[in-house]
Structure formats: structure tokens, C-alpha cells
PDB file of N, CA and C in Angstrom:
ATOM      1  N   UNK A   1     103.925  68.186  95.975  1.00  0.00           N
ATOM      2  CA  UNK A   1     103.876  66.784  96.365  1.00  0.00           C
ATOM      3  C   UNK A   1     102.792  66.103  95.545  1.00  0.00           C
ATOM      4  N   UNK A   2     102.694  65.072  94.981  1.00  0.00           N
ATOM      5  CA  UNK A   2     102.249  64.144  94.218  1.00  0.00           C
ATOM      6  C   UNK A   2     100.994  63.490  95.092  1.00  0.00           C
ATOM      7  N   UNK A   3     100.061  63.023  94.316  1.00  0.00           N
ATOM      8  CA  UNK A   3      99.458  61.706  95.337  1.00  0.00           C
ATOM      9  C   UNK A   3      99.644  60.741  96.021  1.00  0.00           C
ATOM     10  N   UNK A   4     100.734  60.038  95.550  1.00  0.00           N
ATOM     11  CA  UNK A   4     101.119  58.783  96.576  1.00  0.00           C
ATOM     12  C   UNK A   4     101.977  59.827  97.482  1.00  0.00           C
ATOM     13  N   UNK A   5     102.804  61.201  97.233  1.00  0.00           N
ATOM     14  CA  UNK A   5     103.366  61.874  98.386  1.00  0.00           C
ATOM     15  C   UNK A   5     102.238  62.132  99.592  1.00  0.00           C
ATOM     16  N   UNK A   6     101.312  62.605  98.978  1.00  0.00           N
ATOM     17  CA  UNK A   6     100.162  62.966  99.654  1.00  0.00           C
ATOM     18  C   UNK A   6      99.763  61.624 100.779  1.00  0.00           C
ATOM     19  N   UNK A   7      98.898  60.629  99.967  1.00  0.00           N
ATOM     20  CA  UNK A   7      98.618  59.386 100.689  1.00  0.00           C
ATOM     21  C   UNK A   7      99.488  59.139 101.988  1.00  0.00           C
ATOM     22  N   UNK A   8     100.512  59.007 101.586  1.00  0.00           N
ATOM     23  CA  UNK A   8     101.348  58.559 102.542  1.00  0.00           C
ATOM     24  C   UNK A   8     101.818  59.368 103.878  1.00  0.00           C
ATOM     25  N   UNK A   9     101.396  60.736 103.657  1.00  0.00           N
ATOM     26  CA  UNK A   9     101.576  61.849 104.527  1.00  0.00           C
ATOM     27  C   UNK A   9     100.388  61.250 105.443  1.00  0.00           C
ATOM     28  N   UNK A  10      99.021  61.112 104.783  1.00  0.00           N
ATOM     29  CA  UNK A  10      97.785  60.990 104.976  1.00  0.00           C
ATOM     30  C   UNK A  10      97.716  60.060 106.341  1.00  0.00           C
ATOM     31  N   UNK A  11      98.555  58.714 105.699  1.00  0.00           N
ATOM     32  CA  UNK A  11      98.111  57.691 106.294  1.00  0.00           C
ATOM     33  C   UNK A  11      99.217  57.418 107.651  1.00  0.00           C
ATOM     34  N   UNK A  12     100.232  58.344 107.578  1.00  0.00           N
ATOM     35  CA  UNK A  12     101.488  58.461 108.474  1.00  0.00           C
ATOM     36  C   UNK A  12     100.452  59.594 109.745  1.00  0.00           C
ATOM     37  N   UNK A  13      99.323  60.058 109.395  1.00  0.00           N
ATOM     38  CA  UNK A  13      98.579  61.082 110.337  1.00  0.00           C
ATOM     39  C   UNK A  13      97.159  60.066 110.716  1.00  0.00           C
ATOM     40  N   UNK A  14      96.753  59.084 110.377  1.00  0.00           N
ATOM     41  CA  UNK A  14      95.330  58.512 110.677  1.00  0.00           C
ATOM     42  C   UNK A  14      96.066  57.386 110.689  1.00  0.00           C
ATOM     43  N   UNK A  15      96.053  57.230 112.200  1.00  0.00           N
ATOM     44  CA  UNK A  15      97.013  56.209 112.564  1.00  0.00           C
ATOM     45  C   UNK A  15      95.799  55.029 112.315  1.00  0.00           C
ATOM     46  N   UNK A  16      96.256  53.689 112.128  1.00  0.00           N
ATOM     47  CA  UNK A  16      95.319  52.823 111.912  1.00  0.00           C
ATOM     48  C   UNK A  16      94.921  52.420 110.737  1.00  0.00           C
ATOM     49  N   UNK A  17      95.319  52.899 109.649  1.00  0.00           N
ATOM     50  CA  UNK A  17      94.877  53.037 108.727  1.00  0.00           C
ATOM     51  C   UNK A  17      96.059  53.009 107.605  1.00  0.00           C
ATOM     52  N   UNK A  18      96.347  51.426 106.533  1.00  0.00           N
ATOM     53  CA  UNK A  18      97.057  51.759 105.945  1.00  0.00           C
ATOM     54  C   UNK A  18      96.833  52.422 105.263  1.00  0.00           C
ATOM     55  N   UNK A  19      97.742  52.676 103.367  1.00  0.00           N
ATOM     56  CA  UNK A  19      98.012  53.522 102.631  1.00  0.00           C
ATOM     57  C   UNK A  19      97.082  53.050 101.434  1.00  0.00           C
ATOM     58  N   UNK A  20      96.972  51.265 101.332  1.00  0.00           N
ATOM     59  CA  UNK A  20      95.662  51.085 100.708  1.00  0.00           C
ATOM     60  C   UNK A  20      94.551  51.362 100.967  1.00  0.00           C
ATOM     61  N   UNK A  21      94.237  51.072 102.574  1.00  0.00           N
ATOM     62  CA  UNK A  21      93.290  51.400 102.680  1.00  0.00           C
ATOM     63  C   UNK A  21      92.413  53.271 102.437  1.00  0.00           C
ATOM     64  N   UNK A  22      93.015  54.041 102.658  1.00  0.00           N
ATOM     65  CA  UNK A  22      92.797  55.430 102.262  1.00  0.00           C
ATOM     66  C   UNK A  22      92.749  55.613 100.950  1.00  0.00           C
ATOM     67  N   UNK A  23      93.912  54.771 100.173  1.00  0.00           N
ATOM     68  CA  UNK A  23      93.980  55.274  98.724  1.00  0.00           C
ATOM     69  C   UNK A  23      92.297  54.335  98.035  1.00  0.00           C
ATOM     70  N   UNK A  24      91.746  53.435  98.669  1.00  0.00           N
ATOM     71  CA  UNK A  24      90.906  52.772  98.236  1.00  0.00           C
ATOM     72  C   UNK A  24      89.329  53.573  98.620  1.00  0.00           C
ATOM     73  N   UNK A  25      89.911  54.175 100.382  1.00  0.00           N
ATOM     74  CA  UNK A  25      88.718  55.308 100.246  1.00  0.00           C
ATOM     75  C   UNK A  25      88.202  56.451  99.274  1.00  0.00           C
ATOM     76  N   UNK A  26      89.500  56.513  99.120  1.00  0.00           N
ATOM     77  CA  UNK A  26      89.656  57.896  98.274  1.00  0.00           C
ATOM     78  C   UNK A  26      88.659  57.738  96.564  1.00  0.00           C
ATOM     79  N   UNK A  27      89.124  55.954  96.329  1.00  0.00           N
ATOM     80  CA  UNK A  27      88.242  55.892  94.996  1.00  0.00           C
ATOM     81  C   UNK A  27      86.717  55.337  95.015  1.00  0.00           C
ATOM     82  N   UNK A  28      86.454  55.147  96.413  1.00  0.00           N
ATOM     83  CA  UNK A  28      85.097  55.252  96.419  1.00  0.00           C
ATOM     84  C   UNK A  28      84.835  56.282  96.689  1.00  0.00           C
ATOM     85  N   UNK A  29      85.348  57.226  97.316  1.00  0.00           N
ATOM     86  CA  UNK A  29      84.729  58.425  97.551  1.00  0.00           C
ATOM     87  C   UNK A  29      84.190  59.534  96.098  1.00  0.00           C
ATOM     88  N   UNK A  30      85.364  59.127  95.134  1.00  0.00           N
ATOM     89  CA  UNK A  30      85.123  59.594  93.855  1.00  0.00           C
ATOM     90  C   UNK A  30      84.011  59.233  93.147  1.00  0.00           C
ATOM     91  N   UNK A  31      83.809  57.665  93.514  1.00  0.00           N
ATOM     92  CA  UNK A  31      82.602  57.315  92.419  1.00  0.00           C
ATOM     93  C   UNK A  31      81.563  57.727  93.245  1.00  0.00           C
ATOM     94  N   UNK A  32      81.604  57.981  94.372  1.00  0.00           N
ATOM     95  CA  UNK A  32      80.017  58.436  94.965  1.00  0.00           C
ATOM     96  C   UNK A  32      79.988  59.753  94.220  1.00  0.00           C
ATOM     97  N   UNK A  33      80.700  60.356  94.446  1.00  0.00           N
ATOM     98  CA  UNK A  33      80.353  62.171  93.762  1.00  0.00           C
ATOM     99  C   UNK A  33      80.089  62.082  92.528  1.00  0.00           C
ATOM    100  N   UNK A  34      80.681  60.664  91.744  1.00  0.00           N
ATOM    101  CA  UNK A  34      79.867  60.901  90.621  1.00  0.00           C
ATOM    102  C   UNK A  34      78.865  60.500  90.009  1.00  0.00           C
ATOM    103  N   UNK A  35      78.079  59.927  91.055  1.00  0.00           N
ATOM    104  CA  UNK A  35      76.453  59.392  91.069  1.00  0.00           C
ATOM    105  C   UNK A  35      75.861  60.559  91.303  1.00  0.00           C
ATOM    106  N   UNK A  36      75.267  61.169  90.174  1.00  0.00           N
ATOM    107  CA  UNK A  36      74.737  62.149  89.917  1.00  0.00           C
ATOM    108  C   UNK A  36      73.074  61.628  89.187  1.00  0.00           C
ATOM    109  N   UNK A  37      72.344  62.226  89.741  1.00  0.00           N
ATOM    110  CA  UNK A  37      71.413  62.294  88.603  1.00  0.00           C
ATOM    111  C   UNK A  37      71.232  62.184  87.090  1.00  0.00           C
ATOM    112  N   UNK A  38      72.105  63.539  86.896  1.00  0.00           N
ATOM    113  CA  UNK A  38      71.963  63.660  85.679  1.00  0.00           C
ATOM    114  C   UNK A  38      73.116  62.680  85.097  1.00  0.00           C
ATOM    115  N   UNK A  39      73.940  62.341  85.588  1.00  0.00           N
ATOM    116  CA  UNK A  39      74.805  61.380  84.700  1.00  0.00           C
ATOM    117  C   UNK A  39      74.174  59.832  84.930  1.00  0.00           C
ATOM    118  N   UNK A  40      73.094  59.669  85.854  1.00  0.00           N
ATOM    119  CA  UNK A  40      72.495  58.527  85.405  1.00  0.00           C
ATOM    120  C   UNK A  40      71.613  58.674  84.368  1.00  0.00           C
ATOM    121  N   UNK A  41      70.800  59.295  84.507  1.00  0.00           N
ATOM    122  CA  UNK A  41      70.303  59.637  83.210  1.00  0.00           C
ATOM    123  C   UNK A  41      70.741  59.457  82.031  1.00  0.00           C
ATOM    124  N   UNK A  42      72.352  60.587  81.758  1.00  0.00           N
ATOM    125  CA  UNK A  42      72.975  60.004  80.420  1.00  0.00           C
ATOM    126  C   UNK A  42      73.204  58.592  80.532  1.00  0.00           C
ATOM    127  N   UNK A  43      73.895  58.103  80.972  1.00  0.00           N
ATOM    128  CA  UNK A  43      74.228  56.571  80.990  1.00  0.00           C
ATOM    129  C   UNK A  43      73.157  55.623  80.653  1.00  0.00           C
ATOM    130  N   UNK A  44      72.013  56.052  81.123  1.00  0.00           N
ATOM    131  CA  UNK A  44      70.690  55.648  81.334  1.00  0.00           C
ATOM    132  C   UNK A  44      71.013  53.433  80.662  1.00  0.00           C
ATOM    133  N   UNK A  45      71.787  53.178  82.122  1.00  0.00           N
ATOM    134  CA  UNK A  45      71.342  51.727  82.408  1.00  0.00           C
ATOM    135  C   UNK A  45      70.048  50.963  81.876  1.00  0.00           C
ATOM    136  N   UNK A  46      70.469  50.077  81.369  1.00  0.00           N
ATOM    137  CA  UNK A  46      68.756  49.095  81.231  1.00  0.00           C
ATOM    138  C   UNK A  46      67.905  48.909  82.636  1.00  0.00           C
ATOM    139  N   UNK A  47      68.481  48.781  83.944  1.00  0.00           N
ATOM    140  CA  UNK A  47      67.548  48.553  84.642  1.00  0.00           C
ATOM    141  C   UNK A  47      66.604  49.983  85.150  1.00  0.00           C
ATOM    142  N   UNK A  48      67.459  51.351  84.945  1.00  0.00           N
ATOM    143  CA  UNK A  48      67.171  52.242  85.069  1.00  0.00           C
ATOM    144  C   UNK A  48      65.945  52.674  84.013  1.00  0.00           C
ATOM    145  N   UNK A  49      66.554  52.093  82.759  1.00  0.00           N
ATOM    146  CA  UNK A  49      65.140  52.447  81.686  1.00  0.00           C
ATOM    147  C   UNK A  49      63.891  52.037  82.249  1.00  0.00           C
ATOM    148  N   UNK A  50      63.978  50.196  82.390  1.00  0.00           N
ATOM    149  CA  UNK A  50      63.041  49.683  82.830  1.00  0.00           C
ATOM    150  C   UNK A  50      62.501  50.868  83.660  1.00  0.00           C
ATOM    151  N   UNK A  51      63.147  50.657  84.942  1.00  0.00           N
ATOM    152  CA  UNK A  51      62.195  51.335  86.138  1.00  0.00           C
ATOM    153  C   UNK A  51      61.371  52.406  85.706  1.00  0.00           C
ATOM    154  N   UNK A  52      61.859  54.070  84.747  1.00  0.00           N
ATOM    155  CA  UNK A  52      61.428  54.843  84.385  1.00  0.00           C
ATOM    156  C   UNK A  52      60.223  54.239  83.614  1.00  0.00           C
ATOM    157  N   UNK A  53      60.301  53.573  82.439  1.00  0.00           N
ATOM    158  CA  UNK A  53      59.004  52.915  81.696  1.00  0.00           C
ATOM    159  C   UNK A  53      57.805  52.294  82.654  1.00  0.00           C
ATOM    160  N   UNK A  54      58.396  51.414  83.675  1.00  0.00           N
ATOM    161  CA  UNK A  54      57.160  50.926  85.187  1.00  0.00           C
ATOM    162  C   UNK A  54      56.249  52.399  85.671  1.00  0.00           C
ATOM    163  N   UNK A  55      57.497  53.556  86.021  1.00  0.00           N
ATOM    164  CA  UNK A  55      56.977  54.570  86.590  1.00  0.00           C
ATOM    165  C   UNK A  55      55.600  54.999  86.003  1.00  0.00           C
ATOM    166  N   UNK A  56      56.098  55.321  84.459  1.00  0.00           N
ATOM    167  CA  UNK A  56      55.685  55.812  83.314  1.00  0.00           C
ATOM    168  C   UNK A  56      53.917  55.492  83.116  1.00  0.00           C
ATOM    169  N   UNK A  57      54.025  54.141  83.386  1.00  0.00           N
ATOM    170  CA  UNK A  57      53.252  53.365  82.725  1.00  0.00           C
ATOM    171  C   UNK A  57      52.065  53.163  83.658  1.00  0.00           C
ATOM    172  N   UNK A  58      52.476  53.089  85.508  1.00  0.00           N
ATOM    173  CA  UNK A  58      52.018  53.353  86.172  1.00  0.00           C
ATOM    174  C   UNK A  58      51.289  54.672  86.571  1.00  0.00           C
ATOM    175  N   UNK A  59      51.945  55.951  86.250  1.00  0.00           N
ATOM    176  CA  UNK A  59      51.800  57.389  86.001  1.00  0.00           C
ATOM    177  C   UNK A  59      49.868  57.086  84.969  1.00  0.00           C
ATOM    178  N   UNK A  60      50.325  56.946  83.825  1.00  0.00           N
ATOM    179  CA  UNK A  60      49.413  56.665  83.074  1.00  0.00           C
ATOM    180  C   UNK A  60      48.328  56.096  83.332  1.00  0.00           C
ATOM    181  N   UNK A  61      48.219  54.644  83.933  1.00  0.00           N
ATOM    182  CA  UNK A  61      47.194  54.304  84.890  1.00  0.00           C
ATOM    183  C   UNK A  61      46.056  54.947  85.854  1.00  0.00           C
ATOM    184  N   UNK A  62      47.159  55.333  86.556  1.00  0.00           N
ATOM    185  CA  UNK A  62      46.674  56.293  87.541  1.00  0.00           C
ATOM    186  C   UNK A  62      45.537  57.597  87.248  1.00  0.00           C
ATOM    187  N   UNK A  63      46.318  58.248  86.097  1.00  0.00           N
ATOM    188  CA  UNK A  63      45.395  59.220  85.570  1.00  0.00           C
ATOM    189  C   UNK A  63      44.213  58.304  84.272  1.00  0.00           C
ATOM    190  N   UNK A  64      44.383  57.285  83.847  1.00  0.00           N
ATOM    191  CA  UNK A  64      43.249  56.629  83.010  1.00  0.00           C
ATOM    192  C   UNK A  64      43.720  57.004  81.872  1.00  0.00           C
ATOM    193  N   UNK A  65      44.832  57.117  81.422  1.00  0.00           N
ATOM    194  CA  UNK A  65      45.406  57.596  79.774  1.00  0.00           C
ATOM    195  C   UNK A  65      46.014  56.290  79.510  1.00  0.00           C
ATOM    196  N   UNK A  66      46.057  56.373  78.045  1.00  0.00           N
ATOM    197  CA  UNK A  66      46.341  55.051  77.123  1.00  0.00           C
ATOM    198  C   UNK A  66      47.884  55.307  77.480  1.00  0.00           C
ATOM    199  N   UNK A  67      48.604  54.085  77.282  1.00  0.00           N
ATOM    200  CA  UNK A  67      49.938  53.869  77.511  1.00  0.00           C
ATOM    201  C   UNK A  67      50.921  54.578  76.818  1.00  0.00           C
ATOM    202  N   UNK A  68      50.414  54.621  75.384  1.00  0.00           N
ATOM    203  CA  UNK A  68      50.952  55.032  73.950  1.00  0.00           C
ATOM    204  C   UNK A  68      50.903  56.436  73.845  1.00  0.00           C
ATOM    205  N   UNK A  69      50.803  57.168  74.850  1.00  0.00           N
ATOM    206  CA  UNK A  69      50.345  59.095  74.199  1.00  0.00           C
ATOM    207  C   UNK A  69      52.021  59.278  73.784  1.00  0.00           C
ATOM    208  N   UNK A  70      51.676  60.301  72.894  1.00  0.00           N
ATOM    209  CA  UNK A  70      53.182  61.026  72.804  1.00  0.00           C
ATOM    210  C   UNK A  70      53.522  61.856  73.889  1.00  0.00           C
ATOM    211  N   UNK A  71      54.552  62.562  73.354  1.00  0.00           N
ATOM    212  CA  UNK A  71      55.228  63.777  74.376  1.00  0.00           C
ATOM    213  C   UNK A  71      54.024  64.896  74.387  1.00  0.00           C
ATOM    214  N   UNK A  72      53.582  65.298  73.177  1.00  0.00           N
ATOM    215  CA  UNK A  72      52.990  66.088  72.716  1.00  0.00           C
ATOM    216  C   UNK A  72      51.291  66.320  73.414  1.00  0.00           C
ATOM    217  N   UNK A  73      50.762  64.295  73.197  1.00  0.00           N
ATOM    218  CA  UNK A  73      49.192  64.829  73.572  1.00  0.00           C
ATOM    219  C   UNK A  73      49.357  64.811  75.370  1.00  0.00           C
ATOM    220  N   UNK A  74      50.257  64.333  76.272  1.00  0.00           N
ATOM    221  CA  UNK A  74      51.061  63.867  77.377  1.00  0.00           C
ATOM    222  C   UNK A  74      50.639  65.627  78.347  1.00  0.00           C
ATOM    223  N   UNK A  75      51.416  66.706  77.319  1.00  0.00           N
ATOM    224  CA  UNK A  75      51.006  68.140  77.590  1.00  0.00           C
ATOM    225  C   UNK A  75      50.513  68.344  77.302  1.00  0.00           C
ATOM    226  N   UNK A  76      49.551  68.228  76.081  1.00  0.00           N
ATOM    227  CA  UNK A  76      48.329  68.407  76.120  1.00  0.00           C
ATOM    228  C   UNK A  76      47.058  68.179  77.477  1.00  0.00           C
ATOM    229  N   UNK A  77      47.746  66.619  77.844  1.00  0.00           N
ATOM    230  CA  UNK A  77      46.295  66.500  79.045  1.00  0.00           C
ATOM    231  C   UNK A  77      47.031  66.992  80.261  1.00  0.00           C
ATOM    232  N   UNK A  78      48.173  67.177  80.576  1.00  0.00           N
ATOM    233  CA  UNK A  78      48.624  68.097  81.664  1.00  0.00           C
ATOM    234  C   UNK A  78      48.389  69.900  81.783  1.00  0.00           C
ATOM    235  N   UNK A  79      48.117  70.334  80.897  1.00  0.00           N
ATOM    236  CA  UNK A  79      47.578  71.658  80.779  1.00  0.00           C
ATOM    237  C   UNK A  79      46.321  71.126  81.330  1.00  0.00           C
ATOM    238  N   UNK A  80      45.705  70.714  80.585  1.00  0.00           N
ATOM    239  CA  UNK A  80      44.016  70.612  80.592  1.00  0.00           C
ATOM    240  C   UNK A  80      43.921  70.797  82.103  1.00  0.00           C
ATOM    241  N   UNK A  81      44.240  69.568  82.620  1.00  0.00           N
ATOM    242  CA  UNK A  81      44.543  69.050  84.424  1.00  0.00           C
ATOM    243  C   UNK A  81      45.013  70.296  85.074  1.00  0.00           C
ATOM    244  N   UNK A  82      45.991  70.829  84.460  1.00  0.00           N
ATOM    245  CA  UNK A  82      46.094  72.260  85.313  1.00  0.00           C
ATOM    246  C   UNK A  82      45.121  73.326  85.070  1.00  0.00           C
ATOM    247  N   UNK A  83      45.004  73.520  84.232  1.00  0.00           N
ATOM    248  CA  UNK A  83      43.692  74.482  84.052  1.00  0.00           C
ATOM    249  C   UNK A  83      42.896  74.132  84.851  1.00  0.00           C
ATOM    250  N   UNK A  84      42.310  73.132  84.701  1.00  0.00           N
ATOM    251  CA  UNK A  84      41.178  72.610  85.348  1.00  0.00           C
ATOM    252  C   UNK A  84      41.019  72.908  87.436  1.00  0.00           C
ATOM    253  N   UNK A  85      42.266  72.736  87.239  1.00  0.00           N
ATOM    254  CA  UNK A  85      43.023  72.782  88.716  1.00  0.00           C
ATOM    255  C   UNK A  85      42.469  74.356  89.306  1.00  0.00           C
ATOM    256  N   UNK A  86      43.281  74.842  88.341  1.00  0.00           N
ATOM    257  CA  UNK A  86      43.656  76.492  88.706  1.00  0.00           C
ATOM    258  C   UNK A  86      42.105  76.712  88.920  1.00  0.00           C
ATOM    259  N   UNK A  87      41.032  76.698  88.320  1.00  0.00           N
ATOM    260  CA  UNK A  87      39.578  77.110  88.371  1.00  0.00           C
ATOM    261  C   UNK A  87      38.825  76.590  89.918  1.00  0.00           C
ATOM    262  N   UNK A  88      39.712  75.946  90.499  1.00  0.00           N
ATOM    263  CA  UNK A  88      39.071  75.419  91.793  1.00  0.00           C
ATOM    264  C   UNK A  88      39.652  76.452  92.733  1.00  0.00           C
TER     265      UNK A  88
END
């Protein structure tokens, strides 16, 4: 049996409920499962960048580091901070 065979089985059993309406659940139900993390990430939206760069930038603040570090000096002062950690 097909999908609209299906649907219609569906909606002939949940009384109340037409055949749009289920078949319309059915495609939100899809796009929720595919709000994923990681596929926001790939997609990575402009408002999503933004926010990450606010985080970022705020992150930075917080610890008193210049805005501009790379990836590189970034682990650099996160070792340090853990080291430093671990000795307590």
C-alpha cells in the first residue's frame, strides 16, 4: 500500500481528523526530525552565525582575551587554564 493508501487507512481510524490534516502532520513531523544540530550547523543560517559570533565574542570577554585570537592561540590559552586548573 502506497502513502495516500496508507493516509487514508490512517485517517478512516482517528476519527476527527481529516486526510489533510494528518498528511500535513506527517510533514511537520518530518521537518522537526530534521532539526538537528548538526544540520544547523551545516546550513549555518545568518542569524545562527550572528548568534555563534555574540556567543564567541562574549566567551572572550569574559575570560579578558582579545576578540581576534585564532583557533590556534584560543588552545593555546585553554590548555594553560586547564593546567592551571588541574594544579588546584
Amino acid at each position: 500500500m502506497g502513502r495516500a493508501g496508507s493516509l487514508g487507512k490512517t485517517a478512516s481510524v482517528v476519527r476527527g481528523y481529516t486526510r489533510g490534516a494528518i498528511l500535513s502532520l506527517a510533514i511537520s513531523c518530518a521537518a522537526f526530525v530534521a532539526r538537528t544540530l548538526t544540520n544547523l550547523y551545516n546550513a549555518r543560517p545568518t542569524w545562527f552565525d550572528l548568534a555563534h559570533k555574540r556567543l564567541d565574542e562574549a566567551v572572550f570577554a569574559a575570560y579578558g582575551w582579545k576578540s581576534d585570537l585564532s583557533d590556534e592561540e584560543i588552545l593555546e590559552k585553554l590548555l594553560a587554564l586547564n593546567l592551571e586548573r588541574a594544579k588546584k
